[in-house]
Protein backbone atom coordinates (compact mmCIF):
# COMPACT_ATOMS: atom_id res chain seq x y z
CA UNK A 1 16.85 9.02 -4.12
CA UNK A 2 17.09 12.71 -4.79
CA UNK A 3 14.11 15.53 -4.59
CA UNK A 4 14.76 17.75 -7.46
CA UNK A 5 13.13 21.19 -7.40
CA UNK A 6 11.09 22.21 -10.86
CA UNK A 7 13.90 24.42 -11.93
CA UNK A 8 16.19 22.03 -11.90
CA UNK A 9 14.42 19.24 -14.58
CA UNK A 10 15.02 18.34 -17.57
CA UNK A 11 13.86 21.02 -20.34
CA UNK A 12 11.39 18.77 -21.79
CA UNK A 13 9.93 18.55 -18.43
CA UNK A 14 9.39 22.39 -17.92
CA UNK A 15 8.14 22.21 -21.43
CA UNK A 16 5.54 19.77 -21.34
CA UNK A 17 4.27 20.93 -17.34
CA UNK A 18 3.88 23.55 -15.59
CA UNK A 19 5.12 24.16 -12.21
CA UNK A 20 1.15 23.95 -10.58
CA UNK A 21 1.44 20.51 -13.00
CA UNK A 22 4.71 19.18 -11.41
CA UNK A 23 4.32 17.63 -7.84
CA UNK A 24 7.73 16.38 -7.08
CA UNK A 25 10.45 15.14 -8.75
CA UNK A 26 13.27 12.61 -7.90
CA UNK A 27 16.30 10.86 -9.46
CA UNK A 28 15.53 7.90 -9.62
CA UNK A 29 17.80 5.01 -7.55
CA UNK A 30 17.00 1.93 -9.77
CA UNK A 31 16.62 3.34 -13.32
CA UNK A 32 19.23 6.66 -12.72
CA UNK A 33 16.45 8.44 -14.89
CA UNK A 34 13.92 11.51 -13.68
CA UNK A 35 10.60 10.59 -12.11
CA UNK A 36 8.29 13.10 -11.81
CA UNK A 37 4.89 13.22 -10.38
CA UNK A 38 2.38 15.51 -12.28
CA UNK A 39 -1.58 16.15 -12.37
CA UNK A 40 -2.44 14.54 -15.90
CA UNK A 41 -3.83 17.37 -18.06
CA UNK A 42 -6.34 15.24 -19.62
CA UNK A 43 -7.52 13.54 -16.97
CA UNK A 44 -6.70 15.97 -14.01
CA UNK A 45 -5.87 12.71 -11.90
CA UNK A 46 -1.90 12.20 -10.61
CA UNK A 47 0.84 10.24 -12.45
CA UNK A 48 4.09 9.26 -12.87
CA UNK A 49 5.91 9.90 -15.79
CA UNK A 50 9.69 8.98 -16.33
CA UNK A 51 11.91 10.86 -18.43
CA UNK A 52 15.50 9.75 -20.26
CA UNK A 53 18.44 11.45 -19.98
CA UNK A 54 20.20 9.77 -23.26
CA UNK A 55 16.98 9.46 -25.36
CA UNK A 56 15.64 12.81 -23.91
CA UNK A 57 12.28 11.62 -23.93
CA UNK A 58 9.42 10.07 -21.79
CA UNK A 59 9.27 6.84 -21.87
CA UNK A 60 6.58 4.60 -22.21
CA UNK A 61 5.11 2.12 -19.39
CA UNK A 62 6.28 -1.21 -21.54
CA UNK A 63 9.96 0.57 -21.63
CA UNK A 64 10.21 1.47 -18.31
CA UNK A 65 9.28 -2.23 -17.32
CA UNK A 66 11.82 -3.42 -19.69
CA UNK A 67 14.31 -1.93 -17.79
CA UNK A 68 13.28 -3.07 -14.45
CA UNK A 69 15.42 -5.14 -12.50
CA UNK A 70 14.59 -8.89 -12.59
CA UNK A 71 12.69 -10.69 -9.56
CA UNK A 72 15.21 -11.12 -6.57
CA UNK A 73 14.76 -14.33 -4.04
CA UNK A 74 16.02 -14.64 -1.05
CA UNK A 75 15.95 -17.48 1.41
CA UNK A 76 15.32 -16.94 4.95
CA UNK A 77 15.17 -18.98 8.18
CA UNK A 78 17.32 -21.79 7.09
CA UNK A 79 15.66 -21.85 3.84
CA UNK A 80 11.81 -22.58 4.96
CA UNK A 81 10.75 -19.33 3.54
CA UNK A 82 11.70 -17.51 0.85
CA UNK A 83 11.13 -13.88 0.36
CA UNK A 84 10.46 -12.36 -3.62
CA UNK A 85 11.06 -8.60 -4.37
CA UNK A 86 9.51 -7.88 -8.13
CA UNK A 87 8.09 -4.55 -10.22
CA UNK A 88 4.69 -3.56 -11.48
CA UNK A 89 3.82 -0.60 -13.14
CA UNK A 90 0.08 0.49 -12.65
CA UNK A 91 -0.97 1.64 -16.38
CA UNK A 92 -3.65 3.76 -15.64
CA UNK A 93 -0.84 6.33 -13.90
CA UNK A 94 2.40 4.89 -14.55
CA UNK A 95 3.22 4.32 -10.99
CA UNK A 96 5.78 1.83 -10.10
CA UNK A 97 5.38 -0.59 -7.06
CA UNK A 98 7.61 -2.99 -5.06
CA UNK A 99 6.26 -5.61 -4.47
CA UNK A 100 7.30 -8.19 -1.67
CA UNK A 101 5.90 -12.02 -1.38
CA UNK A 102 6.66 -14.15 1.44
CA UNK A 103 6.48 -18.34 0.60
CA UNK A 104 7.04 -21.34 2.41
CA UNK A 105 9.37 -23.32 0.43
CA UNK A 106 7.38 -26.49 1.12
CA UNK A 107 4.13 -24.88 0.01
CA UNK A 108 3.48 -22.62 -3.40
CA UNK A 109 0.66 -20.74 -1.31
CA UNK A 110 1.84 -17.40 -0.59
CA UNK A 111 2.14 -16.68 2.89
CA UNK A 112 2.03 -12.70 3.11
CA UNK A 113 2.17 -10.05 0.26
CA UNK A 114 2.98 -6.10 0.96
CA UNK A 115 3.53 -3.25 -2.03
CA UNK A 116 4.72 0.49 -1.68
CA UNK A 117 5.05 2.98 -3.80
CA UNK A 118 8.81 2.89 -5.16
CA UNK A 119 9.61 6.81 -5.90
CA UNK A 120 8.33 8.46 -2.90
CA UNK A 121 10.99 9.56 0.18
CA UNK A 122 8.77 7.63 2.69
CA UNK A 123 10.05 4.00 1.55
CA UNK A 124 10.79 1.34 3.81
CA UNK A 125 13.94 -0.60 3.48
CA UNK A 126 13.95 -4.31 2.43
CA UNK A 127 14.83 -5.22 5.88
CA UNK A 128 11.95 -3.47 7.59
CA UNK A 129 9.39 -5.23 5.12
CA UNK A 130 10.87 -8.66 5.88
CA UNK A 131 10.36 -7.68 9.71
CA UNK A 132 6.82 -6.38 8.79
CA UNK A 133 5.88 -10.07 6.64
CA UNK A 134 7.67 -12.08 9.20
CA UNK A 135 5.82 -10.80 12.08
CA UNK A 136 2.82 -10.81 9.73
CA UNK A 137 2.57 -14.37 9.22
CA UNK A 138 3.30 -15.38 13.02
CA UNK A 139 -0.28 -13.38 13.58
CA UNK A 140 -1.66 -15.48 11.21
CA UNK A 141 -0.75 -18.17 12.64
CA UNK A 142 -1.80 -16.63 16.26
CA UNK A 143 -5.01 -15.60 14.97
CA UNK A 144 -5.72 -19.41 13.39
CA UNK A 145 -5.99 -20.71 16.82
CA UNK A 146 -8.46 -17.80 18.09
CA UNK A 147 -12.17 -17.69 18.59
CA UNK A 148 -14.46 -15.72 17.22
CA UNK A 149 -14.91 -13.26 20.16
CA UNK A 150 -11.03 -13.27 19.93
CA UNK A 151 -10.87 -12.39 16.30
CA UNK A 152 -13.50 -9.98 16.20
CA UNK A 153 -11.25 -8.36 19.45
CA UNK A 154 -8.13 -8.58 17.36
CA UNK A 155 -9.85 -6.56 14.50
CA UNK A 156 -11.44 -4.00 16.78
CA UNK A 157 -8.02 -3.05 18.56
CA UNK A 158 -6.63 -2.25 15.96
CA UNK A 159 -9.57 -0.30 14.51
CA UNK A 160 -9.41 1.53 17.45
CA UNK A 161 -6.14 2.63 17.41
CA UNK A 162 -5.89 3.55 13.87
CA UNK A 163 -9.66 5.93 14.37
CA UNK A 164 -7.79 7.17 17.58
CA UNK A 165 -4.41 8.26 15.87
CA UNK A 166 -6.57 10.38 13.44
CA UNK A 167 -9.27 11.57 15.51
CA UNK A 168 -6.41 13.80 17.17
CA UNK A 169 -4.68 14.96 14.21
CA UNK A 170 -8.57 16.13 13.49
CA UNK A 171 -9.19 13.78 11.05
CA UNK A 172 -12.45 12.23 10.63
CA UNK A 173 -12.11 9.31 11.94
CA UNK A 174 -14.49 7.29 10.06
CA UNK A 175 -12.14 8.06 7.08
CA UNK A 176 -10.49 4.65 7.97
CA UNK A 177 -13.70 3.00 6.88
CA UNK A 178 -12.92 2.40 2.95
CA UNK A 179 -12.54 0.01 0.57
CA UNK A 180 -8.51 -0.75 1.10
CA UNK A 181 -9.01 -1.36 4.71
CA UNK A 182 -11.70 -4.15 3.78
CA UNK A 183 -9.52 -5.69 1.22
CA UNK A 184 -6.42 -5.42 4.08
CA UNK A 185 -8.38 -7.42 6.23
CA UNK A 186 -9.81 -10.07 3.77
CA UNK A 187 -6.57 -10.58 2.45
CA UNK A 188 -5.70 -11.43 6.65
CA UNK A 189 -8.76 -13.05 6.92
CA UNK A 190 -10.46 -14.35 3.68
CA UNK A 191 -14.06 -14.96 6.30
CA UNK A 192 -13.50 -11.71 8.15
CA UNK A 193 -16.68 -10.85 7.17
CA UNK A 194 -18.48 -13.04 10.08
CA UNK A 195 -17.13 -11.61 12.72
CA UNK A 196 -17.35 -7.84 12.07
CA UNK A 197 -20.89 -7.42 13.69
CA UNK A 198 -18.90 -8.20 16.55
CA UNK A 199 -15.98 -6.14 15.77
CA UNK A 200 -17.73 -3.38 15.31
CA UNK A 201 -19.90 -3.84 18.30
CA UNK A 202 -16.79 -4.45 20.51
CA UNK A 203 -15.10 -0.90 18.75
CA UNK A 204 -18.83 0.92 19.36
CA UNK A 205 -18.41 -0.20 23.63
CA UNK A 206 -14.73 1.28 23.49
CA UNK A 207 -15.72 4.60 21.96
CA UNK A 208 -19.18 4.72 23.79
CA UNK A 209 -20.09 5.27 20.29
CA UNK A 210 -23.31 4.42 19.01
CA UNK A 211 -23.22 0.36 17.33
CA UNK A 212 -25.83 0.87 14.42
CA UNK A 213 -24.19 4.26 13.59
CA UNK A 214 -21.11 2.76 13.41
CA UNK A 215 -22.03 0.19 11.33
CA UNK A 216 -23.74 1.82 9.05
CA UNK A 217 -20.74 4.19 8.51
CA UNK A 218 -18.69 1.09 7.72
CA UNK A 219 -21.07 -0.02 5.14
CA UNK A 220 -21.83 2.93 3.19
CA UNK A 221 -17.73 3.80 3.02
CA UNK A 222 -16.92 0.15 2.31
CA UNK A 223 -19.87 -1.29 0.42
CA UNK A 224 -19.80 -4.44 2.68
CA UNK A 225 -22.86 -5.04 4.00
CA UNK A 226 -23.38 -6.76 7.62
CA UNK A 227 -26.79 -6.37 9.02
């Protein structure tokens, strides 16, 4: 996928935005159209519009789906799980998503579901998200068998590590604390609710941190309450 610089878009592009409007560009790999990121005029929020080289035009969201390729399956591990790669466009900003769904063939119930953001230069390969789900789904199977000390111990690890990695960039590092990360872990864990107080009480001992602080923190930024 190419970065294209502002000069070098379509006219219609430079006519319609700015260059302060315009936040990056690309050709794109699965439609051979332009993408281009912009700050929405009207709503001053980002989006992704996409733009036709043989209609010279934007396209609309129900056009640009059209076009999409159609879900791929493949099978993996002797066929006992079968991995889905399919397209959804968000309306509200026109942002396309790859989706990936793990399944056990001898069960309908998903297994483990990751999306990313398709036009951006930081995507990961198909073969590093089947690596990623794979590994994913032998946790849950690890964390299954675990107590509850266990699971909350799981959770706060990795809490831990992810507060730690932006605590010394100079991030705050209660910025982890939001409403993604709780729907990450319920989606893991669909009662991972119980055993926070004891996550967070376990992350509070390894930071010498202060437990009610902490909590409170995580239930103002997330909305979950625990105590």
């Amino acid at each position: 996928m190419k970065i294209l610089e502002y000069k070098n878009t379509p006219n219609l592009i430079r006519s319609l935005y700015s260059q302060e409007q315009v936040l990056s560009a690309y050709a794109s790999d699965i439609t051979n159209n332009i993408i281009v990121w912009i700050i929405n005029p009207s709503t001053n929020k980002q989006m992704e519009v996409e733009y036709s080289f043989s209609e010279n035009r934007l396209l609309s969201v129900e056009e640009r789906l059209r076009a999409l390729p159609a879900p791929q399956r493949i099978d993996l591990r002797q066929g006992l799980l079968s991995l889905t790669k399919s397209y959804v466009i968000e309306k509200d900003n026109g942002t396309l998503y790859e989706n990936y769904e793990l399944r056990d063939t001898r069960n309908p119930n998903s297994l483990a579901f990751t999306s990313q953001v398709y036009h951006t230069p930081y995507r990961e390969t198909d073969d590093r998200i089947k690596e990623k789900l794979i590994t994913q789904v032998e946790q849950k199977i690890l964390y299954s068998s675990m107590t509850a000390q266990q699971k909350a111990a799981y959770w706060s690890g990795r809490l831990y590590k992810k507060r730690r990695q932006i605590g010394e960039s100079g991030g705050d590092e209660n910025a982890i604390f939001d409403g993604n990360l709780l729907e990450e872990m319920c989606n893991f864990d669909p009662e991972v609710e119980q055993v926070l107080p004891e996550c967070l009480r376990q992350l509070a001992d390894m930071e010498q941190a202060d437990y009610f602080g902490l909590v409170e923190e995580f239930q103002r930024r997330t909305g979950c309450q625990l105590l």
